[in-house]
PDB file of N, CA and C in Angstrom:
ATOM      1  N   UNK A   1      84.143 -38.259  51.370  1.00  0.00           N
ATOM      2  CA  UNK A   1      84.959 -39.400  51.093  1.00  0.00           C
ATOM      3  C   UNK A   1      84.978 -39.623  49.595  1.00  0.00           C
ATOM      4  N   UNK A   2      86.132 -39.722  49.221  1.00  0.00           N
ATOM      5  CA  UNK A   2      85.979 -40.245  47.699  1.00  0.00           C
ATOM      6  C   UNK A   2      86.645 -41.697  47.521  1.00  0.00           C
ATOM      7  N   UNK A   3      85.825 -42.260  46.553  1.00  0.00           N
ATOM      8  CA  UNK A   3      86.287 -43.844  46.228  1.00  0.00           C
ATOM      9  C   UNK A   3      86.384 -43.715  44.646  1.00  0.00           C
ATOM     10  N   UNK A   4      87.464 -44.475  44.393  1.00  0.00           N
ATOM     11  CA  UNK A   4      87.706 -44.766  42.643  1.00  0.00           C
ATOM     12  C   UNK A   4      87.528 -46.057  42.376  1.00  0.00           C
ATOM     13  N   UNK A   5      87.725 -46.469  41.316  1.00  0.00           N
ATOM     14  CA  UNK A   5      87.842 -47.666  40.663  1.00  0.00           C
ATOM     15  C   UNK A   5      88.745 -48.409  41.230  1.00  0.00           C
ATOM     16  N   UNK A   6      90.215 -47.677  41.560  1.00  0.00           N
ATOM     17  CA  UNK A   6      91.434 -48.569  41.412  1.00  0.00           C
ATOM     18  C   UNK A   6      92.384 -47.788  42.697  1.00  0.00           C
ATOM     19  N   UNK A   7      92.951 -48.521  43.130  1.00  0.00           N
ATOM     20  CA  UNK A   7      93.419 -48.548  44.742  1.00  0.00           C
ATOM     21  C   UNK A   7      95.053 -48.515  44.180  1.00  0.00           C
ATOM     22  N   UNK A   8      95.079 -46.964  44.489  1.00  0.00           N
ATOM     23  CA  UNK A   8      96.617 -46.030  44.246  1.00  0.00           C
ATOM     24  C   UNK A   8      97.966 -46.958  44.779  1.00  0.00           C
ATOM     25  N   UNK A   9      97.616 -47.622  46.015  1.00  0.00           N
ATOM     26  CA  UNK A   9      98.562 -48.138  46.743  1.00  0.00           C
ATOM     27  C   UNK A   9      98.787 -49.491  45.864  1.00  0.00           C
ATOM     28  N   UNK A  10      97.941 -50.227  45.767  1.00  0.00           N
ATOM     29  CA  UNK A  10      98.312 -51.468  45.495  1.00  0.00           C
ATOM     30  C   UNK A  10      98.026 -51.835  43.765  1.00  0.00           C
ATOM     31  N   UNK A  11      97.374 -51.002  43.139  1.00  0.00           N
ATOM     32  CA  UNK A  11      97.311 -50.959  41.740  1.00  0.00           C
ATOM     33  C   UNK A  11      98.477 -51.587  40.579  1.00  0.00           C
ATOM     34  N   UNK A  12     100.108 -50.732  40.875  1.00  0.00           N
ATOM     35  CA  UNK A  12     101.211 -51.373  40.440  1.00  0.00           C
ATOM     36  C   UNK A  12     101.541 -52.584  40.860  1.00  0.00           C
ATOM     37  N   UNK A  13     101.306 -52.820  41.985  1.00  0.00           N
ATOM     38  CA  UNK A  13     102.061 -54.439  42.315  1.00  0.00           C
ATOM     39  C   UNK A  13     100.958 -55.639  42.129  1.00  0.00           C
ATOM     40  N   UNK A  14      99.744 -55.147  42.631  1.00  0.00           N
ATOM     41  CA  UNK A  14      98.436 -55.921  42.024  1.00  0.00           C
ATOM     42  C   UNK A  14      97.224 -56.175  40.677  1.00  0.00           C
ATOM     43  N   UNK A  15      97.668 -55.262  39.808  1.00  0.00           N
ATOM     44  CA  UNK A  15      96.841 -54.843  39.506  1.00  0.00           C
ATOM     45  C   UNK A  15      95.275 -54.272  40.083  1.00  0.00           C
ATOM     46  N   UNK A  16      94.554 -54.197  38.858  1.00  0.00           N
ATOM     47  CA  UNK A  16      93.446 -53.669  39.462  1.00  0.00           C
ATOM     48  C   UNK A  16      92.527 -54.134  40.189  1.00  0.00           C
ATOM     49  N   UNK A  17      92.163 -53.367  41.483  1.00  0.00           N
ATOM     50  CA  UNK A  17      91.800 -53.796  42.890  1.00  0.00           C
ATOM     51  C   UNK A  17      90.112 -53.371  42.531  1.00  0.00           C
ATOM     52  N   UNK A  18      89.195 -54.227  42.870  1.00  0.00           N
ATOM     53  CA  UNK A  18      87.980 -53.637  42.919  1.00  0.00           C
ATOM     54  C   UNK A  18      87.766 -53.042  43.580  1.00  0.00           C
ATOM     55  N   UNK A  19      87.200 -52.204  43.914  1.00  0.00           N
ATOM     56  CA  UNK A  19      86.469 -51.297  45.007  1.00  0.00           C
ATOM     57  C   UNK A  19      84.854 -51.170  45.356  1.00  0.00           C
ATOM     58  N   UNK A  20      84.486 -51.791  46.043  1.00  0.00           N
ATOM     59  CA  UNK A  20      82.974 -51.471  46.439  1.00  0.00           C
ATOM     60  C   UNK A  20      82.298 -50.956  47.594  1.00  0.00           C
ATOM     61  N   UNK A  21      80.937 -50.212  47.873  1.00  0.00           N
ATOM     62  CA  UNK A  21      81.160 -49.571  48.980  1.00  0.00           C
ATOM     63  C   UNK A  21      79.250 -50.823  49.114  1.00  0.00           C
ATOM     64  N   UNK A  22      79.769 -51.081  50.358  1.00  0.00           N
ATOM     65  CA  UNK A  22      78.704 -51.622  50.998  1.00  0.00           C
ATOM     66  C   UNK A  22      77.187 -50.879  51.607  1.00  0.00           C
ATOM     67  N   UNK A  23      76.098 -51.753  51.489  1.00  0.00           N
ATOM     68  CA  UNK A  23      74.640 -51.028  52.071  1.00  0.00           C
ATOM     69  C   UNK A  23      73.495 -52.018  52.826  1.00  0.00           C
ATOM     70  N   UNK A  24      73.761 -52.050  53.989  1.00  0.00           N
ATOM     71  CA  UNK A  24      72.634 -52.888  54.532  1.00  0.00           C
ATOM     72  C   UNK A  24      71.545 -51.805  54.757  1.00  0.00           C
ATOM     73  N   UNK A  25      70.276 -52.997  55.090  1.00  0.00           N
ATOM     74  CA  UNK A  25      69.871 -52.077  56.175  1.00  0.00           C
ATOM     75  C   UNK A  25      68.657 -53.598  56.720  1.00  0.00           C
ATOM     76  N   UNK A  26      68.301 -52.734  57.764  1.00  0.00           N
ATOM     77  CA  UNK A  26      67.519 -53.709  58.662  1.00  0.00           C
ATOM     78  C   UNK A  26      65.776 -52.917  59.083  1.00  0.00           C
ATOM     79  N   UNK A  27      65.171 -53.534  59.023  1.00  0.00           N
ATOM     80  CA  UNK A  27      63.544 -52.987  59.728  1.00  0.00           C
ATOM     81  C   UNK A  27      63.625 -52.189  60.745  1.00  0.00           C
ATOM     82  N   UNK A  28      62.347 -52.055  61.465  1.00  0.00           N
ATOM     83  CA  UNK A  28      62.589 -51.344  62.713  1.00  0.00           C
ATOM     84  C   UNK A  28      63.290 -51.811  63.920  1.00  0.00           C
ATOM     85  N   UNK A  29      63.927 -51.146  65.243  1.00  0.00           N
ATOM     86  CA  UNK A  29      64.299 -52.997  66.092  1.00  0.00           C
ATOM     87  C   UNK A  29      63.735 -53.437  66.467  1.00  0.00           C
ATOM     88  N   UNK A  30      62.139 -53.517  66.784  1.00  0.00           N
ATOM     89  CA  UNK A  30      61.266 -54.408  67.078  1.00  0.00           C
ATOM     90  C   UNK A  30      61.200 -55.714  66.261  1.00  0.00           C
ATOM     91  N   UNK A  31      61.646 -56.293  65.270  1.00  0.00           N
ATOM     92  CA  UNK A  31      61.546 -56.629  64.025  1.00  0.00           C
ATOM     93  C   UNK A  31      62.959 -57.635  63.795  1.00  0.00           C
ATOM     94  N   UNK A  32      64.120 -56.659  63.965  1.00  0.00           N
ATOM     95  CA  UNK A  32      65.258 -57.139  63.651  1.00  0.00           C
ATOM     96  C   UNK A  32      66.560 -56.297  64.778  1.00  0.00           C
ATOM     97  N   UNK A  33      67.002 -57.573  65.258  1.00  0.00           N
ATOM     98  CA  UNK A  33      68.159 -56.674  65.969  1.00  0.00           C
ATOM     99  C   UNK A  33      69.724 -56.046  64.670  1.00  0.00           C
ATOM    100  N   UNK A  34      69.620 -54.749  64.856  1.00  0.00           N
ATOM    101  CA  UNK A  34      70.238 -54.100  63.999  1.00  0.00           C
ATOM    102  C   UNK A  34      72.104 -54.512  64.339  1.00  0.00           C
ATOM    103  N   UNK A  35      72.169 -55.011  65.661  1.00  0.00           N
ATOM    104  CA  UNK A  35      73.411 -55.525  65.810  1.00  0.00           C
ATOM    105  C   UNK A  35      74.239 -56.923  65.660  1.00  0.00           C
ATOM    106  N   UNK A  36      72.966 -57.666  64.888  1.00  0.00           N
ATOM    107  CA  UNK A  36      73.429 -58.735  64.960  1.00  0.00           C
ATOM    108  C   UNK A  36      73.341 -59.162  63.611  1.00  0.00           C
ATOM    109  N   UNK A  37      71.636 -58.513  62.641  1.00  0.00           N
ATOM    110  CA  UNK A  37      71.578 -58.729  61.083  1.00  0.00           C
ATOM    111  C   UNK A  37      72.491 -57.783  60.681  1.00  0.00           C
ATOM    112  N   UNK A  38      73.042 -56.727  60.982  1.00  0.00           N
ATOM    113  CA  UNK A  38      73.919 -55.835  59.998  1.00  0.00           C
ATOM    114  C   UNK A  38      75.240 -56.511  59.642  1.00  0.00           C
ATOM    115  N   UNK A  39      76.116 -57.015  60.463  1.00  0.00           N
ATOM    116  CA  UNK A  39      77.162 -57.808  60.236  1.00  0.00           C
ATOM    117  C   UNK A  39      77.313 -59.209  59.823  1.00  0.00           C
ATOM    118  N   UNK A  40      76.137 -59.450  60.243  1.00  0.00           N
ATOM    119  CA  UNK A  40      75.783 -60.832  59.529  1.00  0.00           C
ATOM    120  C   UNK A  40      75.290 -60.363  57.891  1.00  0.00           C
ATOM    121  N   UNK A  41      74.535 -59.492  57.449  1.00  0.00           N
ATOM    122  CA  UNK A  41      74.754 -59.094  56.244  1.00  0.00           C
ATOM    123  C   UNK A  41      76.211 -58.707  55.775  1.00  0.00           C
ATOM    124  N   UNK A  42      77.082 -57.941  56.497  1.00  0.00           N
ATOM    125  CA  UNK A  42      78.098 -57.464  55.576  1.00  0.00           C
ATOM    126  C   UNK A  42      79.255 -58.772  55.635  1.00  0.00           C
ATOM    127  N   UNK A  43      78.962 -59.781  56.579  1.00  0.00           N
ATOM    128  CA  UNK A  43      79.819 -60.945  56.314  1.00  0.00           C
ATOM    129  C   UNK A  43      79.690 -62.091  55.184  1.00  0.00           C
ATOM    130  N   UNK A  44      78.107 -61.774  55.018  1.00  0.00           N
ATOM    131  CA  UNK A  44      77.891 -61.929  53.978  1.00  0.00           C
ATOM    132  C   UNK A  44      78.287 -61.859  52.035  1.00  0.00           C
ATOM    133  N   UNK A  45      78.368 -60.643  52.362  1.00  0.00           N
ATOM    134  CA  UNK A  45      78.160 -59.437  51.377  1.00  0.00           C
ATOM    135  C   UNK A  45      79.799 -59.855  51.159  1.00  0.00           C
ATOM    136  N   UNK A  46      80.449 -59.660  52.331  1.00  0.00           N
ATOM    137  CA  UNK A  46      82.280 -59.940  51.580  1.00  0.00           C
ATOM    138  C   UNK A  46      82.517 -61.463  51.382  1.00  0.00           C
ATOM    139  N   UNK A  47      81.582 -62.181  51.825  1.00  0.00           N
ATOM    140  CA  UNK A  47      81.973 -63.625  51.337  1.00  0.00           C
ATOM    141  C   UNK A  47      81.574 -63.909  50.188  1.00  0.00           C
ATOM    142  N   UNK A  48      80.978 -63.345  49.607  1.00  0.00           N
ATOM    143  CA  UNK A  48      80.293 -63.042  47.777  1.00  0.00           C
ATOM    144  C   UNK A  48      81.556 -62.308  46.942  1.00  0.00           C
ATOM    145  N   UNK A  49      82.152 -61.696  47.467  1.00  0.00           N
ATOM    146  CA  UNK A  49      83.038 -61.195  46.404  1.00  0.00           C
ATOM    147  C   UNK A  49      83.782 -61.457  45.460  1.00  0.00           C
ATOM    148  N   UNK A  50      84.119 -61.050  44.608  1.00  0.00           N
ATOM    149  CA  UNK A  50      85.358 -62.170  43.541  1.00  0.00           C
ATOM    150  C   UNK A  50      86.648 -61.537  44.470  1.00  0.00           C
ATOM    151  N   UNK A  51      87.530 -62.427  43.914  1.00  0.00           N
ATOM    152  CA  UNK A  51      89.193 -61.955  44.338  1.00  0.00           C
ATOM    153  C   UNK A  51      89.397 -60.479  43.706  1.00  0.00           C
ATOM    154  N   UNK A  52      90.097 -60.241  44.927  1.00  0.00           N
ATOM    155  CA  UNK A  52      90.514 -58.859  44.250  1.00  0.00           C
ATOM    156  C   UNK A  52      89.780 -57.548  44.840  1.00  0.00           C
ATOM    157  N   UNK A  53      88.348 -58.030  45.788  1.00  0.00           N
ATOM    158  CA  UNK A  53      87.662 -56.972  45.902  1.00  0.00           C
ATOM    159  C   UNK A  53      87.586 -57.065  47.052  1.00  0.00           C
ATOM    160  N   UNK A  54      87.472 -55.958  47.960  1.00  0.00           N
ATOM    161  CA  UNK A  54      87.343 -54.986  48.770  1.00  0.00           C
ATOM    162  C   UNK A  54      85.870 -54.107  49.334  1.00  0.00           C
ATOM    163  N   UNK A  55      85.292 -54.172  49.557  1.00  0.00           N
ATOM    164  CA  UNK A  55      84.772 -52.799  50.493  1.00  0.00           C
ATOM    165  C   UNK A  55      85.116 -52.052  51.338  1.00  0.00           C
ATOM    166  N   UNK A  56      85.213 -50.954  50.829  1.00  0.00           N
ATOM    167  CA  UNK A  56      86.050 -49.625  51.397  1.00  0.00           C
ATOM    168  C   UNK A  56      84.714 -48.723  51.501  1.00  0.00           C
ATOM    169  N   UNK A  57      83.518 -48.984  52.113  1.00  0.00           N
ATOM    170  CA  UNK A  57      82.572 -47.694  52.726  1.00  0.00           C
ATOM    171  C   UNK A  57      81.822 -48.689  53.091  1.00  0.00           C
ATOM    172  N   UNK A  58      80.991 -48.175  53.976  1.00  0.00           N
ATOM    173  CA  UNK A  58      79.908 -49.117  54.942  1.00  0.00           C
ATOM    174  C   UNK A  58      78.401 -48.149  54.678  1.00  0.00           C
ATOM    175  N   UNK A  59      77.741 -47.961  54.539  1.00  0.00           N
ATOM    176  CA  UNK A  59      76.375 -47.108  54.429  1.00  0.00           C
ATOM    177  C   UNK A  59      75.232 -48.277  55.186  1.00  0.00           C
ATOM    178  N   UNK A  60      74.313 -47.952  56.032  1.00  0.00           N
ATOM    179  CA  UNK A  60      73.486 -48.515  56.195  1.00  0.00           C
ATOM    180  C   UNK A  60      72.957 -47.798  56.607  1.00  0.00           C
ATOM    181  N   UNK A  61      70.911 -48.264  56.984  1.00  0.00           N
ATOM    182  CA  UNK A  61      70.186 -47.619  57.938  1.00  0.00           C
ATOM    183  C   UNK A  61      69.303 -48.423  58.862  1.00  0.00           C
ATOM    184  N   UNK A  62      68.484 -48.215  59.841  1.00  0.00           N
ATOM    185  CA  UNK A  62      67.936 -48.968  60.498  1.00  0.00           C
ATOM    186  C   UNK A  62      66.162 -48.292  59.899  1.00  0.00           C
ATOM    187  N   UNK A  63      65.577 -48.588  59.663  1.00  0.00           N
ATOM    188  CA  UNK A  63      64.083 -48.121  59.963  1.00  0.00           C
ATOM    189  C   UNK A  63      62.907 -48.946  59.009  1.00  0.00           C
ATOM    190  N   UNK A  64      61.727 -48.493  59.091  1.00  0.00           N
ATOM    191  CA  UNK A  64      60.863 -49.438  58.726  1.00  0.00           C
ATOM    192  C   UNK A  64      61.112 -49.303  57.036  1.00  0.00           C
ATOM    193  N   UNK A  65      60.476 -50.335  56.475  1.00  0.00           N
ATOM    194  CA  UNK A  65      60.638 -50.417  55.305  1.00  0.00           C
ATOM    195  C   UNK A  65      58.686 -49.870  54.671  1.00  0.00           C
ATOM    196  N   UNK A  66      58.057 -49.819  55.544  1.00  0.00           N
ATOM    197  CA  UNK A  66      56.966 -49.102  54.816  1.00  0.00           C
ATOM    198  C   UNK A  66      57.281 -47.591  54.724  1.00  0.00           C
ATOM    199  N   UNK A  67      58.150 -46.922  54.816  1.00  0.00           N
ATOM    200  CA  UNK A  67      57.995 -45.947  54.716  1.00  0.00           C
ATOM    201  C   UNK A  67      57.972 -44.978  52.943  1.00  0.00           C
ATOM    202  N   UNK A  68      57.510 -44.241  53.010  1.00  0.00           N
ATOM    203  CA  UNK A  68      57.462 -43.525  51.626  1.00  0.00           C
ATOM    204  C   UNK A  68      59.190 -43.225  50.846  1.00  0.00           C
ATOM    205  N   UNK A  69      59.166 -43.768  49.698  1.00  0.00           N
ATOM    206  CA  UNK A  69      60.450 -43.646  49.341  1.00  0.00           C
ATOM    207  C   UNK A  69      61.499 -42.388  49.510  1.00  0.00           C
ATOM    208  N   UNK A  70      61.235 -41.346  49.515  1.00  0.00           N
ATOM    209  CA  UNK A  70      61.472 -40.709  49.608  1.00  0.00           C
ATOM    210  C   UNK A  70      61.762 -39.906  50.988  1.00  0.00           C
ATOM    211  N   UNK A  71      61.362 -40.617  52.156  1.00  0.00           N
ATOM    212  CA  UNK A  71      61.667 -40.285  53.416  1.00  0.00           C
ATOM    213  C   UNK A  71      62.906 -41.219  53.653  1.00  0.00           C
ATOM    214  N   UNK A  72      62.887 -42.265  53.048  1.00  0.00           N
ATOM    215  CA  UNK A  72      63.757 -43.473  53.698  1.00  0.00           C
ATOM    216  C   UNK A  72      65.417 -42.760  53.417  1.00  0.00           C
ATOM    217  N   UNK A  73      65.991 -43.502  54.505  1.00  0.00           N
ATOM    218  CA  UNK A  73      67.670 -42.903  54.934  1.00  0.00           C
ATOM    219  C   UNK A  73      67.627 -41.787  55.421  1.00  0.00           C
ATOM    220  N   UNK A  74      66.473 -41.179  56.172  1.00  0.00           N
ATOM    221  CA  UNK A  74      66.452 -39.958  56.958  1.00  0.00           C
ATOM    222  C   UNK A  74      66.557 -40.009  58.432  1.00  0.00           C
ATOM    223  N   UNK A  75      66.422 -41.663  58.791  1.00  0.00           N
ATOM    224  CA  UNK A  75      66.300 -41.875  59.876  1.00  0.00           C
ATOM    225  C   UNK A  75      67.506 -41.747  60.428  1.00  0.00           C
ATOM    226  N   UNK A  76      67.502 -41.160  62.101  1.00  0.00           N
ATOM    227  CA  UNK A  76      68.684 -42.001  63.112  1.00  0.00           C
ATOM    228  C   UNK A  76      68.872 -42.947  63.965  1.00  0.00           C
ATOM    229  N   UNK A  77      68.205 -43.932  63.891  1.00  0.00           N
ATOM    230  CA  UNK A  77      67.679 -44.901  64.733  1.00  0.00           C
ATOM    231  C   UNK A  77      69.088 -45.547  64.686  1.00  0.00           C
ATOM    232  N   UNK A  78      70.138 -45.262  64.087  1.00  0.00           N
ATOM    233  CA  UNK A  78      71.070 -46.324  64.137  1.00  0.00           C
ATOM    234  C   UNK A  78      72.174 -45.677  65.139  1.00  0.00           C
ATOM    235  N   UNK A  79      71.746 -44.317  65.656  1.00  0.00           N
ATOM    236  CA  UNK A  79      72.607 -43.661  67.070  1.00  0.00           C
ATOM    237  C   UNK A  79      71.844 -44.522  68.346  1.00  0.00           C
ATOM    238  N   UNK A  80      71.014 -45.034  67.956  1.00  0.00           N
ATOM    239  CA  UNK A  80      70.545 -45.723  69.344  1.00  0.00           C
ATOM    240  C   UNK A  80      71.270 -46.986  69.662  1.00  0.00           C
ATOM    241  N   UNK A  81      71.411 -47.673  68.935  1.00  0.00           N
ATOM    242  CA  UNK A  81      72.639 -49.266  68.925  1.00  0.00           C
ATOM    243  C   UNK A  81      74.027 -49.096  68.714  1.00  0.00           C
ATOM    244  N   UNK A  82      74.544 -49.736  69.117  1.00  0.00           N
ATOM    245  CA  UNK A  82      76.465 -50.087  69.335  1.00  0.00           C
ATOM    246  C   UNK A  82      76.874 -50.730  68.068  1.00  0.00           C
ATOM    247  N   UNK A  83      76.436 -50.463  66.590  1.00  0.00           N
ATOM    248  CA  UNK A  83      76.836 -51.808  66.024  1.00  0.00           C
ATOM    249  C   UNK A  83      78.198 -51.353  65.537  1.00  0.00           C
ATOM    250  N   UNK A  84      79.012 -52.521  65.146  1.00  0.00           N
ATOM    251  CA  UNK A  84      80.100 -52.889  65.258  1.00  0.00           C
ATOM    252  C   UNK A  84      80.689 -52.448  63.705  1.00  0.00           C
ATOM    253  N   UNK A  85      80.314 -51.717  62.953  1.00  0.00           N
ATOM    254  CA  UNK A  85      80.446 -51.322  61.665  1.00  0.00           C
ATOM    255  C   UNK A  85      80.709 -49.832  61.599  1.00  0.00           C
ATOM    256  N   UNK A  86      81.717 -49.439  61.199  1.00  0.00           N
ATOM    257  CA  UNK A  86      81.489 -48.107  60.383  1.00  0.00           C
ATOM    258  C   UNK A  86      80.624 -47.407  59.574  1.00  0.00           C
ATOM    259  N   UNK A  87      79.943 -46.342  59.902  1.00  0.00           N
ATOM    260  CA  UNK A  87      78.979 -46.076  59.154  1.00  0.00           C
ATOM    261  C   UNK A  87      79.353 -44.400  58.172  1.00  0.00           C
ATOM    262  N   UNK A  88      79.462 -44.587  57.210  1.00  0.00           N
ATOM    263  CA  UNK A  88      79.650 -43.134  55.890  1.00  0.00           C
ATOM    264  C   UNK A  88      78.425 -42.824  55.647  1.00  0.00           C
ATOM    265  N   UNK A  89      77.070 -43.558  56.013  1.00  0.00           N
ATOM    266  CA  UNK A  89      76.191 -42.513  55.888  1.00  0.00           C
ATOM    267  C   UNK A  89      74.957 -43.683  55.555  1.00  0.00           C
ATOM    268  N   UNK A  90      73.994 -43.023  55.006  1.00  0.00           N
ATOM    269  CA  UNK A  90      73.104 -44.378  55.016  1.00  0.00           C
ATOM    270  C   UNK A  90      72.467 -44.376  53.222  1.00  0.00           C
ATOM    271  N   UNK A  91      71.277 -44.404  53.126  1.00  0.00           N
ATOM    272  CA  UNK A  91      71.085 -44.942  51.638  1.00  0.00           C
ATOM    273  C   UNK A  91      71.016 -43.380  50.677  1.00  0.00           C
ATOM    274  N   UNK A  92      70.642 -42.363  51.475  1.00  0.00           N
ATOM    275  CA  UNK A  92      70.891 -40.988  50.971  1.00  0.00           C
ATOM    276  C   UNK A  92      71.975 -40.245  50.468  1.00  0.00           C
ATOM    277  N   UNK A  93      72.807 -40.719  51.571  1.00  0.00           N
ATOM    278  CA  UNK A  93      74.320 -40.644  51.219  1.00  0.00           C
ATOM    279  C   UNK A  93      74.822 -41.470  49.815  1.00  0.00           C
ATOM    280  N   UNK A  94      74.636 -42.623  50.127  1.00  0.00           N
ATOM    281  CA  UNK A  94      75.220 -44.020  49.331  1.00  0.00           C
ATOM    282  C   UNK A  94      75.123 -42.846  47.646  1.00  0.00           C
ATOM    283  N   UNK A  95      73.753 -42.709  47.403  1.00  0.00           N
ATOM    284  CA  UNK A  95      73.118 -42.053  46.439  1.00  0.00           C
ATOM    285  C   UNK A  95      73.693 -40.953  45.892  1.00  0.00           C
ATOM    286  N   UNK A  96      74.425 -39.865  46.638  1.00  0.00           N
ATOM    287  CA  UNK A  96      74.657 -38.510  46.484  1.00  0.00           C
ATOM    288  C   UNK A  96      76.125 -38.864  46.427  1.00  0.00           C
ATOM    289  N   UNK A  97      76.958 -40.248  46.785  1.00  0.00           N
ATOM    290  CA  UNK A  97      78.406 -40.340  46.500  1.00  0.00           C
ATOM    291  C   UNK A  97      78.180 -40.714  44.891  1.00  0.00           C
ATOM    292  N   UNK A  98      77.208 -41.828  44.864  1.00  0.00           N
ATOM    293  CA  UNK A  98      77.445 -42.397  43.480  1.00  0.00           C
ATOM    294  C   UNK A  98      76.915 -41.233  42.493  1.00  0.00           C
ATOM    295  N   UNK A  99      76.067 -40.271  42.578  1.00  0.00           N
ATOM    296  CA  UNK A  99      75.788 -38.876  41.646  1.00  0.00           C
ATOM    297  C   UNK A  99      77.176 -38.136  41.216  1.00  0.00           C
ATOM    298  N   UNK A 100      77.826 -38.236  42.100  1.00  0.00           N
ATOM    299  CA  UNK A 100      79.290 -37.443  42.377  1.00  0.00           C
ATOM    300  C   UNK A 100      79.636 -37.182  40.425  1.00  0.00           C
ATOM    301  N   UNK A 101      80.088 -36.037  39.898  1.00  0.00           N
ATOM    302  CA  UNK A 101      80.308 -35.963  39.311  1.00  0.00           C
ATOM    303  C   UNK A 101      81.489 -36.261  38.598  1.00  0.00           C
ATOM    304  N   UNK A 102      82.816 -36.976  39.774  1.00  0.00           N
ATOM    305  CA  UNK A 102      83.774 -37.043  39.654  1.00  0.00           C
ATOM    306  C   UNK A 102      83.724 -38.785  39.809  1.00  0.00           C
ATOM    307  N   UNK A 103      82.693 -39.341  39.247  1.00  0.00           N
ATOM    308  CA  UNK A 103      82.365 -41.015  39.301  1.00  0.00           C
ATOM    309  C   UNK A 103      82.727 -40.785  37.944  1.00  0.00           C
ATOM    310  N   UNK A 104      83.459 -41.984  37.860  1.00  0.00           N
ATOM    311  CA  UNK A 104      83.626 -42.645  36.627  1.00  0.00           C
ATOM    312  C   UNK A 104      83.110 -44.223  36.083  1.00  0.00           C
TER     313      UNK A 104
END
């Protein structure tokens, strides 16, 4: 998936459109139901926005937060729940879009 700065479609008639790509994540589900804090975070998350902006990617993950940094976003715990969000990948991903060499 690629995301830019500025949104091809509506750029001329709007000017420039923010673009942001969203990242929850939630504990284990013992802890937190992953279907009910994830959207309640990202309803969040878009009620913070300035005018003009958008989230156009969803990334999240479900799993414990003690885990060693470097394991975390490896998990799939989030094929086990129905949640109601699109998911592009989780905090590993998020990471390896924004490296993208073609970020500006």
């Amino acid at each position: 998936m690629t995301m830019t700065n500025r949104s091809p479609d509506v750029a001329g008639a709007f000017g420039s459109l923010l673009r942001f790509a969203w990242w929850g994540r939630v504990s284990t589900e013992d802890q937190q139901d992953p279907t009910l804090s994830l959207p309640r975070q990202l309803r969040n998350s878009r009620a913070a926005l300035p005018p003009g902006a958008v989230i156009v990617a969803h990334f999240y993950d479900v799993e414990s937060g003690r885990r060693e940094l470097e394991l975390r976003g490896r998990s799939n715990a989030h094929e086990r729940f129905d949640i109601p969000i699109p998911r592009d990948g989780g905090i590993q991903e998020l990471l390896q879009e924004a490296q993208r060499a073609d970020r500006t």
